[in-house]
Protein backbone atom coordinates (compact mmCIF):
# COMPACT_ATOMS: atom_id res chain seq x y z
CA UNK A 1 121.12 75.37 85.36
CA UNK A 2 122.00 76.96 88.42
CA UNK A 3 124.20 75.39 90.68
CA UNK A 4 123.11 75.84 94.35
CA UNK A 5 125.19 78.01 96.63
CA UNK A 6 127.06 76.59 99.62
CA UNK A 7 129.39 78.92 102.37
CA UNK A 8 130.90 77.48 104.65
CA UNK A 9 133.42 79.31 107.79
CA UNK A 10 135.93 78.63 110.59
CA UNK A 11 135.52 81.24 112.89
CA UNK A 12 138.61 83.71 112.66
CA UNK A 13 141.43 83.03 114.66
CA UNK A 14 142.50 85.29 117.25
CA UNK A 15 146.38 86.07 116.49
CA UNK A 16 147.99 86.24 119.76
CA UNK A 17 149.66 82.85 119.32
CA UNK A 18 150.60 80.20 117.14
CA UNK A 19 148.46 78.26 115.20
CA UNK A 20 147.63 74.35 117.31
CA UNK A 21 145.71 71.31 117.12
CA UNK A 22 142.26 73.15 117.61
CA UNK A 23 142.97 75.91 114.38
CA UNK A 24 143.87 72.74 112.44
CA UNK A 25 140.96 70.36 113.41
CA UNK A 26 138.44 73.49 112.81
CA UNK A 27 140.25 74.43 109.25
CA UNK A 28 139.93 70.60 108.18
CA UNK A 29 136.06 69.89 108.68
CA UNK A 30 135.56 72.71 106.92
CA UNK A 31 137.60 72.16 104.41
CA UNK A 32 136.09 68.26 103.80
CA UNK A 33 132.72 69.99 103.69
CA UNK A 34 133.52 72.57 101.32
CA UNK A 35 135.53 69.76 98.58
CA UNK A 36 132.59 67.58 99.05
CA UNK A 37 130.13 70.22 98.34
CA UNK A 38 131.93 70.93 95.04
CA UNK A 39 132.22 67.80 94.15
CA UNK A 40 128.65 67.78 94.25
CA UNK A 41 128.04 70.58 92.29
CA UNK A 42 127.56 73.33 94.33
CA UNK A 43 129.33 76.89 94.33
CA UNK A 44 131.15 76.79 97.44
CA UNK A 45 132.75 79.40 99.19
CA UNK A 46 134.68 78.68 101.55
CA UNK A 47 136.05 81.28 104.11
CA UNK A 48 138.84 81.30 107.07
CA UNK A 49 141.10 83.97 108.36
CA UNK A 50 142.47 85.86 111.20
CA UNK A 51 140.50 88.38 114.50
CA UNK A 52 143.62 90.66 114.77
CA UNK A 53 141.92 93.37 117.54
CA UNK A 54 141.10 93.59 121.03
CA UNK A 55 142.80 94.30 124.24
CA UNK A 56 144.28 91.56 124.67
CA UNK A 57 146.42 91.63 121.41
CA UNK A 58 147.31 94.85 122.19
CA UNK A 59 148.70 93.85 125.53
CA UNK A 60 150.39 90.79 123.74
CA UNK A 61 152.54 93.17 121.26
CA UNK A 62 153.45 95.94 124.34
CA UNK A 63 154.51 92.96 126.26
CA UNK A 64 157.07 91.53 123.00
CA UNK A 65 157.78 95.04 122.36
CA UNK A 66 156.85 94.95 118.90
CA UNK A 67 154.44 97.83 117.35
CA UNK A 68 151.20 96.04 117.38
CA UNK A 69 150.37 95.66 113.36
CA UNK A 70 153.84 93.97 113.11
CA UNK A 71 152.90 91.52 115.74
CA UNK A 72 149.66 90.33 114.07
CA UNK A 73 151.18 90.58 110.70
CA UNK A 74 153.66 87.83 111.92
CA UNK A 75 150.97 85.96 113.46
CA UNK A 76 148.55 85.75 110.58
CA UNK A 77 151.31 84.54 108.48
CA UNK A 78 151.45 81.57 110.24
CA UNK A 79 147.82 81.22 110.28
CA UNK A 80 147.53 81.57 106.38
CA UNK A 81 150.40 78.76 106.03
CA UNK A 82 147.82 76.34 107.44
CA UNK A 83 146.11 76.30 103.96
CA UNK A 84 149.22 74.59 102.09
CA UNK A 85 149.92 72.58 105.30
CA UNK A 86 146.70 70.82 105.72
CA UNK A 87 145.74 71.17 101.73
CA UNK A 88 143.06 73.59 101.92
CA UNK A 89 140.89 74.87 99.65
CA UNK A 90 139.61 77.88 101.09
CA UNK A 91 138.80 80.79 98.95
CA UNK A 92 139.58 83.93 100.63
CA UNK A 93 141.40 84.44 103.76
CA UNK A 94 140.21 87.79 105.91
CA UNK A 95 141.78 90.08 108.26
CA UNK A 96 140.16 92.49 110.23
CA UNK A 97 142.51 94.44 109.97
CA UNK A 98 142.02 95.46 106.80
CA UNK A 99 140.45 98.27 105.72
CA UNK A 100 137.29 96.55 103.52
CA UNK A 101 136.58 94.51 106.90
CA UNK A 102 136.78 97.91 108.77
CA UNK A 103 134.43 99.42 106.07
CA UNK A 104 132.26 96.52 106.43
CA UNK A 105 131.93 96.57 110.76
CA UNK A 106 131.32 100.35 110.73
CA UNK A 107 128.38 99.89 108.40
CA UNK A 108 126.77 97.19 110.85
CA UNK A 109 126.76 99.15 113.73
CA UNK A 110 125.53 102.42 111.53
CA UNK A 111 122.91 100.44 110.60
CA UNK A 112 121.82 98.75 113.88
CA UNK A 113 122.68 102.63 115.55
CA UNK A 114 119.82 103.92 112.88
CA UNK A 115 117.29 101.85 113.75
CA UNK A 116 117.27 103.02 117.15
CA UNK A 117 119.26 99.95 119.04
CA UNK A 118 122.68 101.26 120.35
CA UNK A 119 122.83 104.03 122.98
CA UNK A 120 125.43 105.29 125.47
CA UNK A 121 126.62 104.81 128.83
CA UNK A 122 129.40 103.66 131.03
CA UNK A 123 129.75 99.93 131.68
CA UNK A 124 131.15 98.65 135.28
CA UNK A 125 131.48 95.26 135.31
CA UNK A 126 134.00 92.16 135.32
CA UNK A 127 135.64 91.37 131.73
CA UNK A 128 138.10 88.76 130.65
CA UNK A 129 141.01 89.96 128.31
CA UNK A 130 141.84 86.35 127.28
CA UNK A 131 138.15 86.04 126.37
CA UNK A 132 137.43 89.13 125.15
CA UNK A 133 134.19 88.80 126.82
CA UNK A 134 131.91 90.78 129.88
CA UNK A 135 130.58 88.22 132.89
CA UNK A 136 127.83 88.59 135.42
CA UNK A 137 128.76 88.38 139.06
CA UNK A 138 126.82 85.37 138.46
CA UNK A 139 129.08 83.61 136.04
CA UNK A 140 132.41 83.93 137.87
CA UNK A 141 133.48 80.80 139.25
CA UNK A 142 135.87 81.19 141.89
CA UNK A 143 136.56 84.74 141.10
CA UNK A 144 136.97 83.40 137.77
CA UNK A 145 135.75 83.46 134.37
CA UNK A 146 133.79 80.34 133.73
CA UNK A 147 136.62 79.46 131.15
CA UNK A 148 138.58 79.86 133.75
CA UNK A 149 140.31 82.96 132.46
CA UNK A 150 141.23 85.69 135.14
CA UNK A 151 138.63 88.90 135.26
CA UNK A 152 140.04 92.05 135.96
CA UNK A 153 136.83 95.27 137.37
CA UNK A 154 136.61 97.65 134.05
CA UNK A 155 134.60 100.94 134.50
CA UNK A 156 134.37 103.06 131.10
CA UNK A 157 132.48 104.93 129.22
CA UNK A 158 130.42 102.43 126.87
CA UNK A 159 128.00 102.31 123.83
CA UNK A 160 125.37 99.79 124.52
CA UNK A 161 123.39 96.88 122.13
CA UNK A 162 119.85 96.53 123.68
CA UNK A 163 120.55 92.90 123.87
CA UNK A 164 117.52 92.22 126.53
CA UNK A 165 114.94 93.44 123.80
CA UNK A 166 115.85 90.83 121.36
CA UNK A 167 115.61 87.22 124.02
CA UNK A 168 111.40 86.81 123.13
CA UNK A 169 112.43 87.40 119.30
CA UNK A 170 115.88 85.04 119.31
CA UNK A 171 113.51 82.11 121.35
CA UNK A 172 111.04 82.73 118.46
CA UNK A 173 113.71 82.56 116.08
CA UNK A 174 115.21 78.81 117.56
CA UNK A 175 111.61 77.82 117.41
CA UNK A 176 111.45 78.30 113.93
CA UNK A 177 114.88 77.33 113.04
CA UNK A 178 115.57 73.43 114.28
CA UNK A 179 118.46 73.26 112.34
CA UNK A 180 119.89 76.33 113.38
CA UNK A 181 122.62 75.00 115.81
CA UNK A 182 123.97 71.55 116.32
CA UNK A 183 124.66 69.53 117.92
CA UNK A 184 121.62 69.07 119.65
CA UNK A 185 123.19 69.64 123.03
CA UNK A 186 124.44 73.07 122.38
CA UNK A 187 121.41 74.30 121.41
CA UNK A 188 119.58 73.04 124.17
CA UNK A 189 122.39 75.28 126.24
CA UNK A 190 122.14 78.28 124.19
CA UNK A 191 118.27 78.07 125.00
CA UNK A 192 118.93 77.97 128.33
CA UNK A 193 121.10 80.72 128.23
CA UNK A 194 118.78 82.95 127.15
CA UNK A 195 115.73 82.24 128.58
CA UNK A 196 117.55 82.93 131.70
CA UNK A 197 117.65 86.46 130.87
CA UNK A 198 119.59 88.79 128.34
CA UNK A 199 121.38 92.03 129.16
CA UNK A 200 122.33 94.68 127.44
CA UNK A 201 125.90 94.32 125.70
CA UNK A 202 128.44 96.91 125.95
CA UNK A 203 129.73 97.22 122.46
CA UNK A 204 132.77 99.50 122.82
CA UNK A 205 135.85 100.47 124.74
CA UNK A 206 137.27 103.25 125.37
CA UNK A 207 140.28 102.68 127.56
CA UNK A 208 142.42 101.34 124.75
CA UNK A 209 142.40 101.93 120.70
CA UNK A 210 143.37 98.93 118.62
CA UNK A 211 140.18 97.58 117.03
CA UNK A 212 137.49 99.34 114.62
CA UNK A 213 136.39 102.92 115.37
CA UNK A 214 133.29 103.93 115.92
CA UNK A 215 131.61 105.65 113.70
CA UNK A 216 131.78 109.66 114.42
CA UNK A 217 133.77 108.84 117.70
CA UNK A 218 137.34 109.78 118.51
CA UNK A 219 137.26 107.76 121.62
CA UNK A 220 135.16 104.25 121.10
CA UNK A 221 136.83 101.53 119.25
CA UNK A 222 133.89 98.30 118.47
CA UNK A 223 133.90 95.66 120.91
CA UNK A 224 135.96 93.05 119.40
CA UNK A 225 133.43 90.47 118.87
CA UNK A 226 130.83 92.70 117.25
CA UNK A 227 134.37 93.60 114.88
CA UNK A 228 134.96 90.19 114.47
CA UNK A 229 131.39 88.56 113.70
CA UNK A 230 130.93 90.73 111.01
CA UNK A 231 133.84 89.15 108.91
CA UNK A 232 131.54 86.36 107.91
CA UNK A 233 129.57 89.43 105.39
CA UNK A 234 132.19 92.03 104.73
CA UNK A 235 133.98 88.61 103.07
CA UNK A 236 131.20 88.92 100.79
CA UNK A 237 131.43 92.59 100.05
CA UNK A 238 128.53 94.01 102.77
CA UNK A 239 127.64 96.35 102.81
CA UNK A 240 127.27 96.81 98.93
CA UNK A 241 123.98 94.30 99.80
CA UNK A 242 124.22 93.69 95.65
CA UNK A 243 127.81 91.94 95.64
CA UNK A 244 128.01 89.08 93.72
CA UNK A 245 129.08 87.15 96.90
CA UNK A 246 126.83 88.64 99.27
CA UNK A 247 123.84 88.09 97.06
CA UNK A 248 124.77 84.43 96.11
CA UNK A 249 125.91 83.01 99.68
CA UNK A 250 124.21 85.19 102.38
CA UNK A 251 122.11 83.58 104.51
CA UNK A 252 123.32 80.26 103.33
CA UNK A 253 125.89 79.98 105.46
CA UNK A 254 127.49 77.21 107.95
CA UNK A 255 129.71 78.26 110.39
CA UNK A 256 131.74 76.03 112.23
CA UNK A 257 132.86 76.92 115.67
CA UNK A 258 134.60 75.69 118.87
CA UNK A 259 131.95 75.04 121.56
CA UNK A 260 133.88 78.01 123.73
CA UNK A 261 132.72 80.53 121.32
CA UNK A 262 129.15 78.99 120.75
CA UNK A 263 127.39 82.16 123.15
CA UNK A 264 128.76 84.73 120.23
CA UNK A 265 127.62 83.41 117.44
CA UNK A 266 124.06 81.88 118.82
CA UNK A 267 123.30 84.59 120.85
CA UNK A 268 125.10 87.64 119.53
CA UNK A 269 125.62 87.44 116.21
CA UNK A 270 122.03 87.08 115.18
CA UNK A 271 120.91 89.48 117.43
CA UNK A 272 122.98 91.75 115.78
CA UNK A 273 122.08 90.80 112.15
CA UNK A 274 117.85 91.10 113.09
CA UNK A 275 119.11 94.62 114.72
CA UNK A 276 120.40 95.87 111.32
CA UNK A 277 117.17 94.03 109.16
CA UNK A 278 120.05 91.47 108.01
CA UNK A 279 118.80 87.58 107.82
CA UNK A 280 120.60 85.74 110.49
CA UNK A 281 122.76 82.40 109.45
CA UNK A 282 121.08 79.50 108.35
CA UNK A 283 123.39 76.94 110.48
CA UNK A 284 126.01 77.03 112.83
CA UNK A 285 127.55 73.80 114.64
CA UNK A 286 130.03 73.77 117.84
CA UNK A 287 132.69 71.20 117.58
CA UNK A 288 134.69 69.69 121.05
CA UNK A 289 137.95 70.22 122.38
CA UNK A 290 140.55 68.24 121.77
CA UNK A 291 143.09 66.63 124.98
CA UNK A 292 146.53 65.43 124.19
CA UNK A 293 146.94 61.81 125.82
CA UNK A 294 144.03 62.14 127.91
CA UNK A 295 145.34 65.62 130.04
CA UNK A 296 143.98 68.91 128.80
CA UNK A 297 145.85 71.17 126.55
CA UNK A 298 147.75 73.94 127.92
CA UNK A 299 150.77 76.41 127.08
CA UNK A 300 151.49 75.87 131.11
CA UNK A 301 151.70 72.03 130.94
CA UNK A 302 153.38 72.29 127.66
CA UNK A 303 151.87 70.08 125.61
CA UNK A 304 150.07 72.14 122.82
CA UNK A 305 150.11 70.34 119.31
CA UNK A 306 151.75 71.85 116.27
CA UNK A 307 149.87 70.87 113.40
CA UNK A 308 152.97 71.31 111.60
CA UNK A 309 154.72 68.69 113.82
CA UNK A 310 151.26 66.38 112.87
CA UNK A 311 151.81 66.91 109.51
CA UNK A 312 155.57 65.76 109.33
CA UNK A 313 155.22 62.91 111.73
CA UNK A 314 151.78 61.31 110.11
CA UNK A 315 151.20 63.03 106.95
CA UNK A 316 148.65 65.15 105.70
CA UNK A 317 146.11 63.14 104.25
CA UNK A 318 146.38 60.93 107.62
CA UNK A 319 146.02 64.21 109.58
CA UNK A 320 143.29 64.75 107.74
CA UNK A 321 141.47 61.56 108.20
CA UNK A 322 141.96 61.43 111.70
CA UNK A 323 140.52 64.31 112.47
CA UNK A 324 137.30 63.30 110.30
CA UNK A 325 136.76 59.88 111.62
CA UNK A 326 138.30 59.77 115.49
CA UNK A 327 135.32 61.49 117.23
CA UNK A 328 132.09 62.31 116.69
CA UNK A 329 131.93 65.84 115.04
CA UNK A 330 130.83 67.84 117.86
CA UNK A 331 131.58 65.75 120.85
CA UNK A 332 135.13 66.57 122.80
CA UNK A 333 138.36 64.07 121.98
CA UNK A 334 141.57 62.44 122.62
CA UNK A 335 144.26 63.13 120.77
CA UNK A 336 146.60 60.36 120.97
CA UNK A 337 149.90 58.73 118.79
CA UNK A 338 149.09 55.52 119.42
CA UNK A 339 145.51 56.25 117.97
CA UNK A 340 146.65 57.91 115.19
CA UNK A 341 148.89 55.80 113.94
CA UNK A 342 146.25 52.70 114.49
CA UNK A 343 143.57 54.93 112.25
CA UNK A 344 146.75 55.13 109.37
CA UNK A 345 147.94 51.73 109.33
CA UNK A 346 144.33 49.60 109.75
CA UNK A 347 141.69 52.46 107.74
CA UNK A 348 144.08 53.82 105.49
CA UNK A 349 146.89 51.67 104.49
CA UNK A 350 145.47 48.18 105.50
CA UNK A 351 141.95 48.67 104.66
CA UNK A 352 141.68 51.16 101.81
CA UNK A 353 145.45 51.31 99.96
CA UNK A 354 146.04 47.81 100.48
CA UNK A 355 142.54 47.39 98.46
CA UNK A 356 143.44 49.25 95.72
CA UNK A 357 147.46 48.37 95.91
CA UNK A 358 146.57 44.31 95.74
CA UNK A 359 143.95 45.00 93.14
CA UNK A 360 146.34 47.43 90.40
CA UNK A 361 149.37 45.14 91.20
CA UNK A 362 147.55 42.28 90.67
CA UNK A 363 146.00 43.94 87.02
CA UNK A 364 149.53 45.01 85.90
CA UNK A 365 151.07 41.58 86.69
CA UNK A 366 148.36 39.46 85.21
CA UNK A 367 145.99 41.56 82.49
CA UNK A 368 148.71 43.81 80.40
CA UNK A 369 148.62 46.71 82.97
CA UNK A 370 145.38 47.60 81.36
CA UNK A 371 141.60 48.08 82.05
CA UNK A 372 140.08 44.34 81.71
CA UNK A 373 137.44 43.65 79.68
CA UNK A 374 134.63 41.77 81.79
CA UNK A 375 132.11 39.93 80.29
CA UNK A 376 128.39 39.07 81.78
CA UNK A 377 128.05 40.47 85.91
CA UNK A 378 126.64 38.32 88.01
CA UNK A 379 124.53 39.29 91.17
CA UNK A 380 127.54 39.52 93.46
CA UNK A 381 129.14 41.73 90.78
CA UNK A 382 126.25 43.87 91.08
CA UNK A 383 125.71 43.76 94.81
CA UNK A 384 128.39 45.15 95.32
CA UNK A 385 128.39 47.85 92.78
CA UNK A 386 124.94 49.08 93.14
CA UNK A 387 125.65 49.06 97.11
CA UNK A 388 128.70 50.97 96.73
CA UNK A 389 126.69 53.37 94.63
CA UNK A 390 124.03 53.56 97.61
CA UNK A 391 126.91 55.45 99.48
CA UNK A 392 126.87 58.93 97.70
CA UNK A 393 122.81 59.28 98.98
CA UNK A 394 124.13 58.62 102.73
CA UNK A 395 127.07 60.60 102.60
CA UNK A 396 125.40 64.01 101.50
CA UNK A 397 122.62 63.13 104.58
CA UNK A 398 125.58 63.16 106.81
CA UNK A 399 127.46 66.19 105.14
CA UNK A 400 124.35 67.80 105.20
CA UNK A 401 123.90 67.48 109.36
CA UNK A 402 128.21 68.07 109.32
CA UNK A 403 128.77 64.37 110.97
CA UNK A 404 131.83 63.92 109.64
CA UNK A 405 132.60 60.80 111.42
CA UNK A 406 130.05 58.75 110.12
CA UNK A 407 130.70 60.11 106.55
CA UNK A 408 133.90 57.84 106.93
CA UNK A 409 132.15 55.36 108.66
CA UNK A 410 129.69 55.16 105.22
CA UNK A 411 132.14 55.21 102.77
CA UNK A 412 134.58 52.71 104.51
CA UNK A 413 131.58 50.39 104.54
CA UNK A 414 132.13 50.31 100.78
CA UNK A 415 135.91 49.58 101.51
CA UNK A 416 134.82 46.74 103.58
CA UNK A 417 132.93 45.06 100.81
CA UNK A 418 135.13 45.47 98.58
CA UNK A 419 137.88 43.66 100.74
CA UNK A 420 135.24 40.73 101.44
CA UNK A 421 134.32 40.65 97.59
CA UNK A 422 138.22 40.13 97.07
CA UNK A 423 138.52 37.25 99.57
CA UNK A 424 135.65 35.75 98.85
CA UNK A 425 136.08 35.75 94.37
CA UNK A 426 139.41 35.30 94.98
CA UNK A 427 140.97 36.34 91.37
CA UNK A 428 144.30 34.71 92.34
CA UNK A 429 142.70 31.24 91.59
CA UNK A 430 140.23 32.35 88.70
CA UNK A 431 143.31 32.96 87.05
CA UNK A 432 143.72 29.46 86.84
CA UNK A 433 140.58 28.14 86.90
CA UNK A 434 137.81 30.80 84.83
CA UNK A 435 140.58 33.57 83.39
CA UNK A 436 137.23 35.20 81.94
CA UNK A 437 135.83 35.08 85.05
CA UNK A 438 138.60 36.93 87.04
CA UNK A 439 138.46 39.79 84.14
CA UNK A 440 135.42 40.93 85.31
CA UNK A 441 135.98 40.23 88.99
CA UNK A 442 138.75 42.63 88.45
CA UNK A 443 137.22 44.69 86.49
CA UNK A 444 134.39 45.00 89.24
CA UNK A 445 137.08 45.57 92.07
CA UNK A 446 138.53 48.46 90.06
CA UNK A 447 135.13 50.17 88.99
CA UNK A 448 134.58 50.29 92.76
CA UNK A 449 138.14 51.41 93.76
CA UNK A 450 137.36 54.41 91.33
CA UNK A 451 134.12 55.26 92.56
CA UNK A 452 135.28 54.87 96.66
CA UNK A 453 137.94 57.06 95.66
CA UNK A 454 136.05 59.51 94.25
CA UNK A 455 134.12 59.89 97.47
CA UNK A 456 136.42 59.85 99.46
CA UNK A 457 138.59 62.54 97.94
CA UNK A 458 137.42 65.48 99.88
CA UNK A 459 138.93 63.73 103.34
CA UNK A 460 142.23 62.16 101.87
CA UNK A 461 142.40 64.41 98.27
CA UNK A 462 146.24 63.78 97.97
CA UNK A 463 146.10 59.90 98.54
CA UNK A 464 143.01 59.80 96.64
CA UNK A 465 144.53 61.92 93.16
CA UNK A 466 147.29 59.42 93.73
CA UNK A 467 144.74 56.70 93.00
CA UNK A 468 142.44 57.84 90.39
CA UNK A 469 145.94 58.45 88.19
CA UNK A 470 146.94 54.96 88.80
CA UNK A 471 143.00 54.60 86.96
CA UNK A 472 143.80 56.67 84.53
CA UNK A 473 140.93 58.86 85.27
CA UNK A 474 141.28 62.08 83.97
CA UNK A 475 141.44 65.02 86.54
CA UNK A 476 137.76 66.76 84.92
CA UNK A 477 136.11 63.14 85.05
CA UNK A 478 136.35 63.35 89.37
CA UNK A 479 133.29 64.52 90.64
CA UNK A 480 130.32 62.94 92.33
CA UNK A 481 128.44 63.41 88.58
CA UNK A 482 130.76 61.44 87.16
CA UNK A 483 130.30 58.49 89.53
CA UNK A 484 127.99 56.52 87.53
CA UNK A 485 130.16 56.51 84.34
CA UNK A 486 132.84 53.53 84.13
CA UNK A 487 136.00 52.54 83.32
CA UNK A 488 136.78 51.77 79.60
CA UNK A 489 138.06 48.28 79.06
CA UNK A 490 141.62 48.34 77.56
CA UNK A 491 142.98 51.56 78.75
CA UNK A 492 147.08 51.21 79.77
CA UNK A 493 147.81 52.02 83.03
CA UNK A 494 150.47 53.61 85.16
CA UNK A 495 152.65 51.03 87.18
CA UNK A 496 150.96 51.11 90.45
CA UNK A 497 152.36 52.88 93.38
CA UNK A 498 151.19 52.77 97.02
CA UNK A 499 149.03 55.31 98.26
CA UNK A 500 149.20 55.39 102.27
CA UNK A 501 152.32 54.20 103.71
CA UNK A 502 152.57 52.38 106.91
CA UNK A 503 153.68 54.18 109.84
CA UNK A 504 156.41 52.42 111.84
């Protein structure tokens, strides 16, 4: 049978500066959705990587007085070390600079140029080098870019995207697509947006050279976003339209963004695609921002987040769950040490390691450090197993929508009950009183430890490996499929070892 396809993206990162909390945060949802979908059976692919053109990179490199393809080979270094920092799983990693991705861009705009949608001019307008992105006289905000970012007058010589002829079609497109962006509230902006009125979208430059060519021009170089958008298909091998990757994963495609960049890809990006008779994406969802102890994040105030600082101060795994439970997937947040560490000592090691920690200890001190053999289950015994069994059903409805905060929420449900069962059978005193009893109470308790950490591997997959080999589950017998099978009475076990540590 065939397994069903899954692709899943960050948006490239734009090299001019170290990797932070945002890069991170972005890398990790993906990176729970893409080990969950596998888990599940699907053929994932999984993609993340680096924008390395544009103005404002080349302004970057003159100003450190490096040559400019040293500067964002230093850069996207750093980026690609987030993989093994955060204990990703991604599957390729793209540059734009490279010369496939090049291939791929200049084949896009051939295409769209073909079909009669890209023409010349000169653009005179106001344009944001730290956005890489043209605003209306409409749009500035205090002589400012509504991001804030400074606008500086540009007057070139342009090719032009007949953006305007595509609003009626993109509306119609929304209208047929629901699901197309989430949350809710950014599409309802990205309507908005263009119902107010598209213009057409100077796609080149000419006043500077680092970036694509055009094709058959010794002048143009691509606007940087059309460049960049088109890594999420020349990862696949466009514009051979019969690659193995292109023909298994495109459209099927989620792309995860920030909420900044939300215009590009909702607006742009499958305008673009219907220009060049390409199917546009089948999802794309904006996450928030994240503050840092309630003030907003900024190289000025100094307060930017390392994720390699996160990483060495709370650990990985509790990085990772942070990130996945704190806020609402899509909704901004509040980065915070006193709310990390109260996620990693009450979720993780209170909640879920001191379940399975109090449970293997007590099997290796009392039943041979071995699997017990449980006799007849009675309907708490099942309760609890059939509800923690329930959970996989709920989890993919959330996975499926990307709310990765109730995801944990589900499966640490299951944790609850199984720290209530605990209290409540109390194997402590069945020792004494029913030692047959307490087998299978035990027996119970670690069935569902297995199966909680089996779900719950693609947010914590380091803690979780940790516990499944104090199971003695081999690695091959991990996925969701295997869920349903059990634990064989009488295996030996490894002397169990906690899995989260407290933070002090």
């Amino acid at each position: 049978m065939t397994r069903p396809s899954y692709y899943i993206t960050t948006p490239i990162y734009y090299v001019n500066d170290a990797p932070h909390i945002g890069h991170a945060y972005t890398s990790v949802a993906a990176d729970i959705l893409a080990r969950f979908q596998r888990l599940d059976g699907y053929e994932v692919f999984f993609l993340t990587g680096t924008d390395e053109h544009g103005q404002k990179i080349e302004r970057s490199a003159s100003k450190a007085g490096v040559p400019t393809q040293d500067f964002v080979d230093g850069f996207a270094r750093s980026f690609e070390a987030l993989s093994s920092l955060l204990n990703l799983t991604n599957d390729m990693f793209i540059r734009t600079t490279s010369p496939d991705h090049h291939k791929a861009a200049q084949a896009l705009w051939t295409r769209i140029e073909e079909r009669g949608h890209i023409y010349e001019g000169s653009y005179a307008g106001w344009y944001a080098v730290r956005d890489e992105a043209f605003y209306g006289e409409k749009e500035l905000v205090g002589g400012k870019a509504p991001t804030g970012a400074d606008v500086e007058w540009v007057e070139e010589a342009s090719f032009f995207f007949d953006l305007s002829k595509w609003q009626d079609k993109l509306l119609a497109f929304y209208e047929e697509n629901p699901d197309f962006m989430g949350p809710s509230s950014r599409r309802n902006e990205v309507i908005s947006f263009v119902k107010s009125g598209l213009r057409d979208l100077s796609i080149s430059r000419s006043t500077f050279g680092w970036g694509v060519r055009v094709p058959g021009s010794q002048t143009h170089i691509m606007y940087v976003w059309m460049d960049a958008l088109t890594n999420y298909i020349s990862a696949l091998g466009f514009p051979d339209e019969k690659a193995p990757l292109f023909t298994r994963h495109w459209p099927n495609v989620v792309h995860l963004v920030g909420k900044d960049i939300l215009r590009f890809h909702a607006v742009y990006w499958p305008a673009f695609l219907m220009a060049a008779d390409l199917e546009p994406p089948k999802r794309l969802f904006a996450h928030g921002w994240w503050t840092n102890e309630g003030q907003k994040i900024s190289k000025s105030l100094g307060n930017t987040i390392d994720p390699a600082h996160l990483v060495e101060t709370y650990g990985v795994d509790q990085v990772r769950y942070f990130f996945a439970r704190e806020i609402p997937f899509g909704s901004d947040g509040d980065f915070s040490d006193a709310a990390m560490r109260r996620r990693a000592n009450s979720d993780l090691a209170n909640d879920f390691g001191n379940l399975a920690q109090r449970v293997l200890s007590f099997v290796a001190k009392n039943g041979g450090g071995v699997v017990p053999t449980p006799g007849a289950f009675l309907d708490e015994d099942k309760a609890l197993l059939a509800e923690v069994s329930s959970l996989l059903d709920k989890a993919r409805d959330h996975v499926k929508v990307q709310a990765l905060s109730h995801l944990c929420e589900t499966l640490w449900h299951g944790v609850g009950l199984a720290n209530r069962y605990v209290d409540v059978q109390a194997p402590w005193q069945l020792k004494k009183t029913d030692p047959a009893r307490m087998e299978t109470v035990l027996y119970t308790l670690m069935e569902v430890i297995r199966r909680l950490a089996i779900l719950i591997q693609p947010i914590t997959p380091a803690a979780c490996a940790k516990m499944l080999d104090q199971l003695a589950i081999a690695p091959h017998k991990r996925t969701f499929a295997d869920l349903e099978t059990s634990l064989v009475p009488g295996t030996t076990l490894p002397t169990p070892e906690g899995v989260f540590p407290r933070l002090a």
